[in-house]
N, C-alpha and C. Protein backbone atom coordinates (compact mmCIF):
# COMPACT_ATOMS: atom_id res chain seq x y z
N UNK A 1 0.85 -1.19 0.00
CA UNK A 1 0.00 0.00 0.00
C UNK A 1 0.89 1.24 0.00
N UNK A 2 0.31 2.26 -0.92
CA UNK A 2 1.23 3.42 -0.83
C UNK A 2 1.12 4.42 0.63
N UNK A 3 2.01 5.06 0.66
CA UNK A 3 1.28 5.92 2.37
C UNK A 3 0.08 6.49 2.55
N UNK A 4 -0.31 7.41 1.34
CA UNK A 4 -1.38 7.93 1.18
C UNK A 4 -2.46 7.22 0.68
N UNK A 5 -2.54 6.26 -0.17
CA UNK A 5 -3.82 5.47 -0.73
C UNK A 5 -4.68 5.26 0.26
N UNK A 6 -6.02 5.79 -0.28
CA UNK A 6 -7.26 5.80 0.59
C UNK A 6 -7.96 4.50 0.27
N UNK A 7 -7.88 4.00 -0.69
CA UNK A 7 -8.47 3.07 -0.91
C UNK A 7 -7.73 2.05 -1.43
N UNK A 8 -8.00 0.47 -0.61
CA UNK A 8 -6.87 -0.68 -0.99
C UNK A 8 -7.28 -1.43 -1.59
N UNK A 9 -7.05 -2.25 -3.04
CA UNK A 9 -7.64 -3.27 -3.61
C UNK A 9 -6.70 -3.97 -3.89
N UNK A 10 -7.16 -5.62 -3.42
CA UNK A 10 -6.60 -6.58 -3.49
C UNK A 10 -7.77 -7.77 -4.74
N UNK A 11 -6.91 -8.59 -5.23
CA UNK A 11 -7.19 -9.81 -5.52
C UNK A 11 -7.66 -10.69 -5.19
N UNK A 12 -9.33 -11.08 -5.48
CA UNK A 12 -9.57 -12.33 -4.51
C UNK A 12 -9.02 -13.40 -4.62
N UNK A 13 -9.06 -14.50 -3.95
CA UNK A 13 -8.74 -16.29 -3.93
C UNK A 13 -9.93 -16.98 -4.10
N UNK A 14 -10.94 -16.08 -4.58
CA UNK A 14 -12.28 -16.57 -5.17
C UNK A 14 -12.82 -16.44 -6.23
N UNK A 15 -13.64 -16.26 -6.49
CA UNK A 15 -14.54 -16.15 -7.43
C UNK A 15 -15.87 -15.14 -6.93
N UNK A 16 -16.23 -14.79 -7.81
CA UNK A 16 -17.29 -13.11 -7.20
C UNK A 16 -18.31 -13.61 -6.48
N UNK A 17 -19.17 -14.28 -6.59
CA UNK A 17 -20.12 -14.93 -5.51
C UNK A 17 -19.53 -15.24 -4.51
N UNK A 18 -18.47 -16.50 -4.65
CA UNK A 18 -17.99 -17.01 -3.03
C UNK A 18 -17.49 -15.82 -2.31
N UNK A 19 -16.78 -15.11 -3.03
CA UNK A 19 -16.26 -13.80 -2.23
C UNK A 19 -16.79 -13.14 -1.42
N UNK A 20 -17.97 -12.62 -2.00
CA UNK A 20 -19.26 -11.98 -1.12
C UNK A 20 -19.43 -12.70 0.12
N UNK A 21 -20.19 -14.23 -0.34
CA UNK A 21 -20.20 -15.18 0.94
C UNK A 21 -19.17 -14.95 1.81
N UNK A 22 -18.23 -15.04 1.60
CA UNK A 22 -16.92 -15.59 2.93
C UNK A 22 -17.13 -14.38 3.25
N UNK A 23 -16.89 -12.77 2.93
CA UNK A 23 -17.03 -11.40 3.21
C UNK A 23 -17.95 -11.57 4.12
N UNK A 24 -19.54 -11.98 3.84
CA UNK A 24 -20.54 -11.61 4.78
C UNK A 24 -20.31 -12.72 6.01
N UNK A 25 -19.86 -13.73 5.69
CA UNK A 25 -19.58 -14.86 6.86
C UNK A 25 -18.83 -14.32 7.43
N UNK A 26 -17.40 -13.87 7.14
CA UNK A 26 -16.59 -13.12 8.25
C UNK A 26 -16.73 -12.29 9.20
N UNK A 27 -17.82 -11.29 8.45
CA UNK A 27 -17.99 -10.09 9.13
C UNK A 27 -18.96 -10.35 10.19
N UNK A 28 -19.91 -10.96 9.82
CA UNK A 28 -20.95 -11.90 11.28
C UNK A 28 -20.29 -12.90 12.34
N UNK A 29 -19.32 -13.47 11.72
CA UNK A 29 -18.34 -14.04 12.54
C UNK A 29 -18.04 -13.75 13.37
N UNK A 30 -17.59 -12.23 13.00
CA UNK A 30 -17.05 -11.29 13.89
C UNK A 30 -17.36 -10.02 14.49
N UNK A 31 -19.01 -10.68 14.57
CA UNK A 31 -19.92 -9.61 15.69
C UNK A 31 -20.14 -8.59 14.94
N UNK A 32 -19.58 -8.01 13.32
CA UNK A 32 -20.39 -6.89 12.69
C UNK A 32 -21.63 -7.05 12.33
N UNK A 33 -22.51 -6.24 12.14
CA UNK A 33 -24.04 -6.07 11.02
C UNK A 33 -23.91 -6.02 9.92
N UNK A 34 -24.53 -6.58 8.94
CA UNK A 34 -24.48 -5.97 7.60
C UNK A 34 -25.55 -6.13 6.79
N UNK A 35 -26.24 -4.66 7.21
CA UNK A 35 -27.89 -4.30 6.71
C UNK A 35 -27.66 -4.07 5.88
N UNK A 36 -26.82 -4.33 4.67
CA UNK A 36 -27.25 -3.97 3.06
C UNK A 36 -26.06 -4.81 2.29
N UNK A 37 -26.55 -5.45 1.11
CA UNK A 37 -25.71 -5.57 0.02
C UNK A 37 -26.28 -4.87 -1.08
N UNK A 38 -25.45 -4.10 -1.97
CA UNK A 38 -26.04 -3.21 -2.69
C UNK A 38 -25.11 -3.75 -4.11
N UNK A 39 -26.32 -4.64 -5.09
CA UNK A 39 -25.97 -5.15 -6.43
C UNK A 39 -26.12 -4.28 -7.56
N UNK A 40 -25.34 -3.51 -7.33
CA UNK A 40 -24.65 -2.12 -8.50
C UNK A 40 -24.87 -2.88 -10.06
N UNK A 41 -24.61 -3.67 -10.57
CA UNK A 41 -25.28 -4.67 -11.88
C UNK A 41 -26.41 -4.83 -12.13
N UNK A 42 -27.11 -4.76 -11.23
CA UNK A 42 -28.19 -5.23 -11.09
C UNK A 42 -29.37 -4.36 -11.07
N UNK A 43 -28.82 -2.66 -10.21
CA UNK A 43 -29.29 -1.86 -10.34
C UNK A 43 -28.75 -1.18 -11.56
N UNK A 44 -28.04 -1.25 -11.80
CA UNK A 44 -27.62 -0.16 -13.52
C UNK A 44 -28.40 -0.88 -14.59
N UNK A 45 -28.40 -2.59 -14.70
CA UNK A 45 -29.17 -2.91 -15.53
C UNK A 45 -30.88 -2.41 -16.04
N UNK A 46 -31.29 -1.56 -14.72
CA UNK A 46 -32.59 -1.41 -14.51
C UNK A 46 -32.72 0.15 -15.40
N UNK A 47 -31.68 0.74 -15.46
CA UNK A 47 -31.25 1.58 -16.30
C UNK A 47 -30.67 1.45 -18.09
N UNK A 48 -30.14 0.29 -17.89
CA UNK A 48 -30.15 -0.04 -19.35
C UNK A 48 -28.57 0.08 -19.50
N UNK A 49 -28.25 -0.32 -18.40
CA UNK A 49 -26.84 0.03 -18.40
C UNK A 49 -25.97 -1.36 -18.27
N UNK A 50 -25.01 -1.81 -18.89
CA UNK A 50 -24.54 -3.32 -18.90
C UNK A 50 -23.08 -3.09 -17.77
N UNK A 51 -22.86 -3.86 -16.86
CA UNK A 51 -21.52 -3.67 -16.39
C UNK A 51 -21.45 -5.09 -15.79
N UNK A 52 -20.03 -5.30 -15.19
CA UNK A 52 -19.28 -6.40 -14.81
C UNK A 52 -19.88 -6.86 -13.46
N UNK A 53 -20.20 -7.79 -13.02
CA UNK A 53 -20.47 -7.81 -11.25
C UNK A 53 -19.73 -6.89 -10.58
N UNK A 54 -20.77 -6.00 -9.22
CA UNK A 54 -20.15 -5.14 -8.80
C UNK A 54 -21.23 -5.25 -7.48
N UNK A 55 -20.89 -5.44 -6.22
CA UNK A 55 -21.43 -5.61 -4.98
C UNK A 55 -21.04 -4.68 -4.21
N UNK A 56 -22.04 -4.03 -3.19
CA UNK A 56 -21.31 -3.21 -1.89
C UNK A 56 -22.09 -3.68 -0.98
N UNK A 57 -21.05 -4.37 -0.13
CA UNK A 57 -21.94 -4.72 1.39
C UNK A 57 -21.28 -3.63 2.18
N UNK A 58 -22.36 -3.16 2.76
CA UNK A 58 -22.19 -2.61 3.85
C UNK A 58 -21.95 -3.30 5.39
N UNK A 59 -21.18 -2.80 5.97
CA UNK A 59 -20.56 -3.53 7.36
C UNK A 59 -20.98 -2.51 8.48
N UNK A 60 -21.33 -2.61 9.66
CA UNK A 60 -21.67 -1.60 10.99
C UNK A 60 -21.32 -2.61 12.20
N UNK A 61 -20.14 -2.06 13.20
CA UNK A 61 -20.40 -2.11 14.17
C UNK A 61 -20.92 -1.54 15.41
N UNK A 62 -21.77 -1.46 15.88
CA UNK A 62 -22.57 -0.57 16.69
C UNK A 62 -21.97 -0.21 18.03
N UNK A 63 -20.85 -1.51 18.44
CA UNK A 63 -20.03 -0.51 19.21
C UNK A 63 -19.09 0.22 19.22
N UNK A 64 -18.45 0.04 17.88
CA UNK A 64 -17.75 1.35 17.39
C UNK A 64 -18.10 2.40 17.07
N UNK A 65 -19.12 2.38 16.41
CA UNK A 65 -20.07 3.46 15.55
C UNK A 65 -20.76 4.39 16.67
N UNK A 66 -21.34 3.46 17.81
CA UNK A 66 -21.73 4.52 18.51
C UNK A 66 -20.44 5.59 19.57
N UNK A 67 -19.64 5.09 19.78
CA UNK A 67 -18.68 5.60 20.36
C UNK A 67 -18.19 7.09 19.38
N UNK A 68 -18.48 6.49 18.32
CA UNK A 68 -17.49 7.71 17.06
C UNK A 68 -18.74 8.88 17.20
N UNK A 69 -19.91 8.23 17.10
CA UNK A 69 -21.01 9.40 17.10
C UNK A 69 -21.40 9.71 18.34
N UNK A 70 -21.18 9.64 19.59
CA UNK A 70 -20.82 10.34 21.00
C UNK A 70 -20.17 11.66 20.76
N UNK A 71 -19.58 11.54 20.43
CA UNK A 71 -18.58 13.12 20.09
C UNK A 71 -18.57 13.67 19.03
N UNK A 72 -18.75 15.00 19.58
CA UNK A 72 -19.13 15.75 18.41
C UNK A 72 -17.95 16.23 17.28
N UNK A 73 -16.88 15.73 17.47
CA UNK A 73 -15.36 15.95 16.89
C UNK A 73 -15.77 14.85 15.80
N UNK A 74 -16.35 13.63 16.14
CA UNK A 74 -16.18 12.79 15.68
C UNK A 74 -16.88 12.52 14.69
N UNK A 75 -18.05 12.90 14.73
CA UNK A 75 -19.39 13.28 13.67
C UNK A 75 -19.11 13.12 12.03
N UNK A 76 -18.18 14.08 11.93
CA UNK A 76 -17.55 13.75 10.39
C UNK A 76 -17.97 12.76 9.75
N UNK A 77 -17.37 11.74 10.50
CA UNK A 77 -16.86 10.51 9.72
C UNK A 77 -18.62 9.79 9.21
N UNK A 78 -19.60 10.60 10.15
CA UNK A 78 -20.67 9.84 9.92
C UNK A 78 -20.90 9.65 8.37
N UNK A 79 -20.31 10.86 7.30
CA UNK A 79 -20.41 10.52 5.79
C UNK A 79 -19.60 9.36 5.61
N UNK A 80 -19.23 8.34 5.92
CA UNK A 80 -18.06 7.57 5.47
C UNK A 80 -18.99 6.23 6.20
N UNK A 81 -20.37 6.28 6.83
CA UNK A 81 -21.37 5.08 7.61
C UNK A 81 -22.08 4.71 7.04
N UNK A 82 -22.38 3.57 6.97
CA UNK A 82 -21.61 2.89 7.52
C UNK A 82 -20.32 2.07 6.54
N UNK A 83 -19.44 1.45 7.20
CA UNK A 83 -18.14 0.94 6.18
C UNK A 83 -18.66 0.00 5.22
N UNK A 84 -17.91 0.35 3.81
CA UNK A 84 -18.10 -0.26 2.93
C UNK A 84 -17.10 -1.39 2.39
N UNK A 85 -17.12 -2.54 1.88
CA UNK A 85 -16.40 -2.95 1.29
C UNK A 85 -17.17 -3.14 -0.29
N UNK A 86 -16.25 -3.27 -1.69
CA UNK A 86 -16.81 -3.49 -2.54
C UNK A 86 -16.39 -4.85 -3.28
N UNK A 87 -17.02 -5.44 -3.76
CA UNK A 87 -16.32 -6.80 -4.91
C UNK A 87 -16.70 -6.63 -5.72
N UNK A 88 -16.06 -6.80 -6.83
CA UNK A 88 -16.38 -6.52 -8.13
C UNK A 88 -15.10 -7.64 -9.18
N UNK A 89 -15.84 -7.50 -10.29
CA UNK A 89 -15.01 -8.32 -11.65
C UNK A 89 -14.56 -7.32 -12.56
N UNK A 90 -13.32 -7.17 -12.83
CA UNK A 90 -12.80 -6.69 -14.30
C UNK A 90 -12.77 -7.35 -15.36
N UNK A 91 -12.50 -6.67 -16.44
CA UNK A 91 -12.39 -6.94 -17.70
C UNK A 91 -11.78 -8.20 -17.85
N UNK A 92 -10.60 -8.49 -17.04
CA UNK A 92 -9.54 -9.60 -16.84
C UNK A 92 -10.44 -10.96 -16.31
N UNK A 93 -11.29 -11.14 -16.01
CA UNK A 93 -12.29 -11.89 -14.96
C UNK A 93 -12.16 -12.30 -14.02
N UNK A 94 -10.90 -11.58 -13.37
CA UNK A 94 -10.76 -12.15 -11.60
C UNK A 94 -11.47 -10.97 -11.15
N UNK A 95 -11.58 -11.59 -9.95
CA UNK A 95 -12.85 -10.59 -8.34
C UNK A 95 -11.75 -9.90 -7.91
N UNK A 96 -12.01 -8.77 -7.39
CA UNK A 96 -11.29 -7.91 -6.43
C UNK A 96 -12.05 -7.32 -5.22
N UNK A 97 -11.49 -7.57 -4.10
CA UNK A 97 -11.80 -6.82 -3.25
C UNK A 97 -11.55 -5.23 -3.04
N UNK A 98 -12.17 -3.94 -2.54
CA UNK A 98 -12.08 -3.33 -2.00
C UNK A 98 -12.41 -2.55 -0.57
């Protein structure tokens, strides 16, 4: 990762479905929420729009989250809530995480 890169994408060891799965299994695993998967393909298609698989689950932990939104310093970040990860396929046809 470079110092500054805000955003990290890696290579899955999957395939775009299983990916998702193990993603949402992990994250319940490990005591997060995750009130949304949002199928970006699926919705552009509804538009008439063709693209590659493209998923955003959303992740919340509520005892982090509420701690950050206790303080009012901290508030900011509420544009950035809840955390996203994305999977998606390129042109190449491997999955990537972000």
């Amino acid at each position: 990762m470079k110092p500054n890169q805000f955003i990290i994408e890696e290579t899955s060891l999957y395939d775009f479905n299983n990916t998702v799965e193990k993603l949402v299994a992990e994250a319940e695993r490990r005591e997060w929420k995750v009130p949304f998967i949002h199928d970006l393909q699926q919705s552009l298609a509804k538009s008439g729009k063709a693209v590659n698989p493209v998923k955003v689950i959303e992740i919340c932990k509520p005892e982090y989250s509420g701690k950050m939104l206790e303080l009012n310093d901290e508030r900011i970040i509420s544009v950035m809530m809840p955390c996203r990860i994305s999977v998606y396929e390129k042109e190449d046809g491997k999955t990537y995480i972000a």
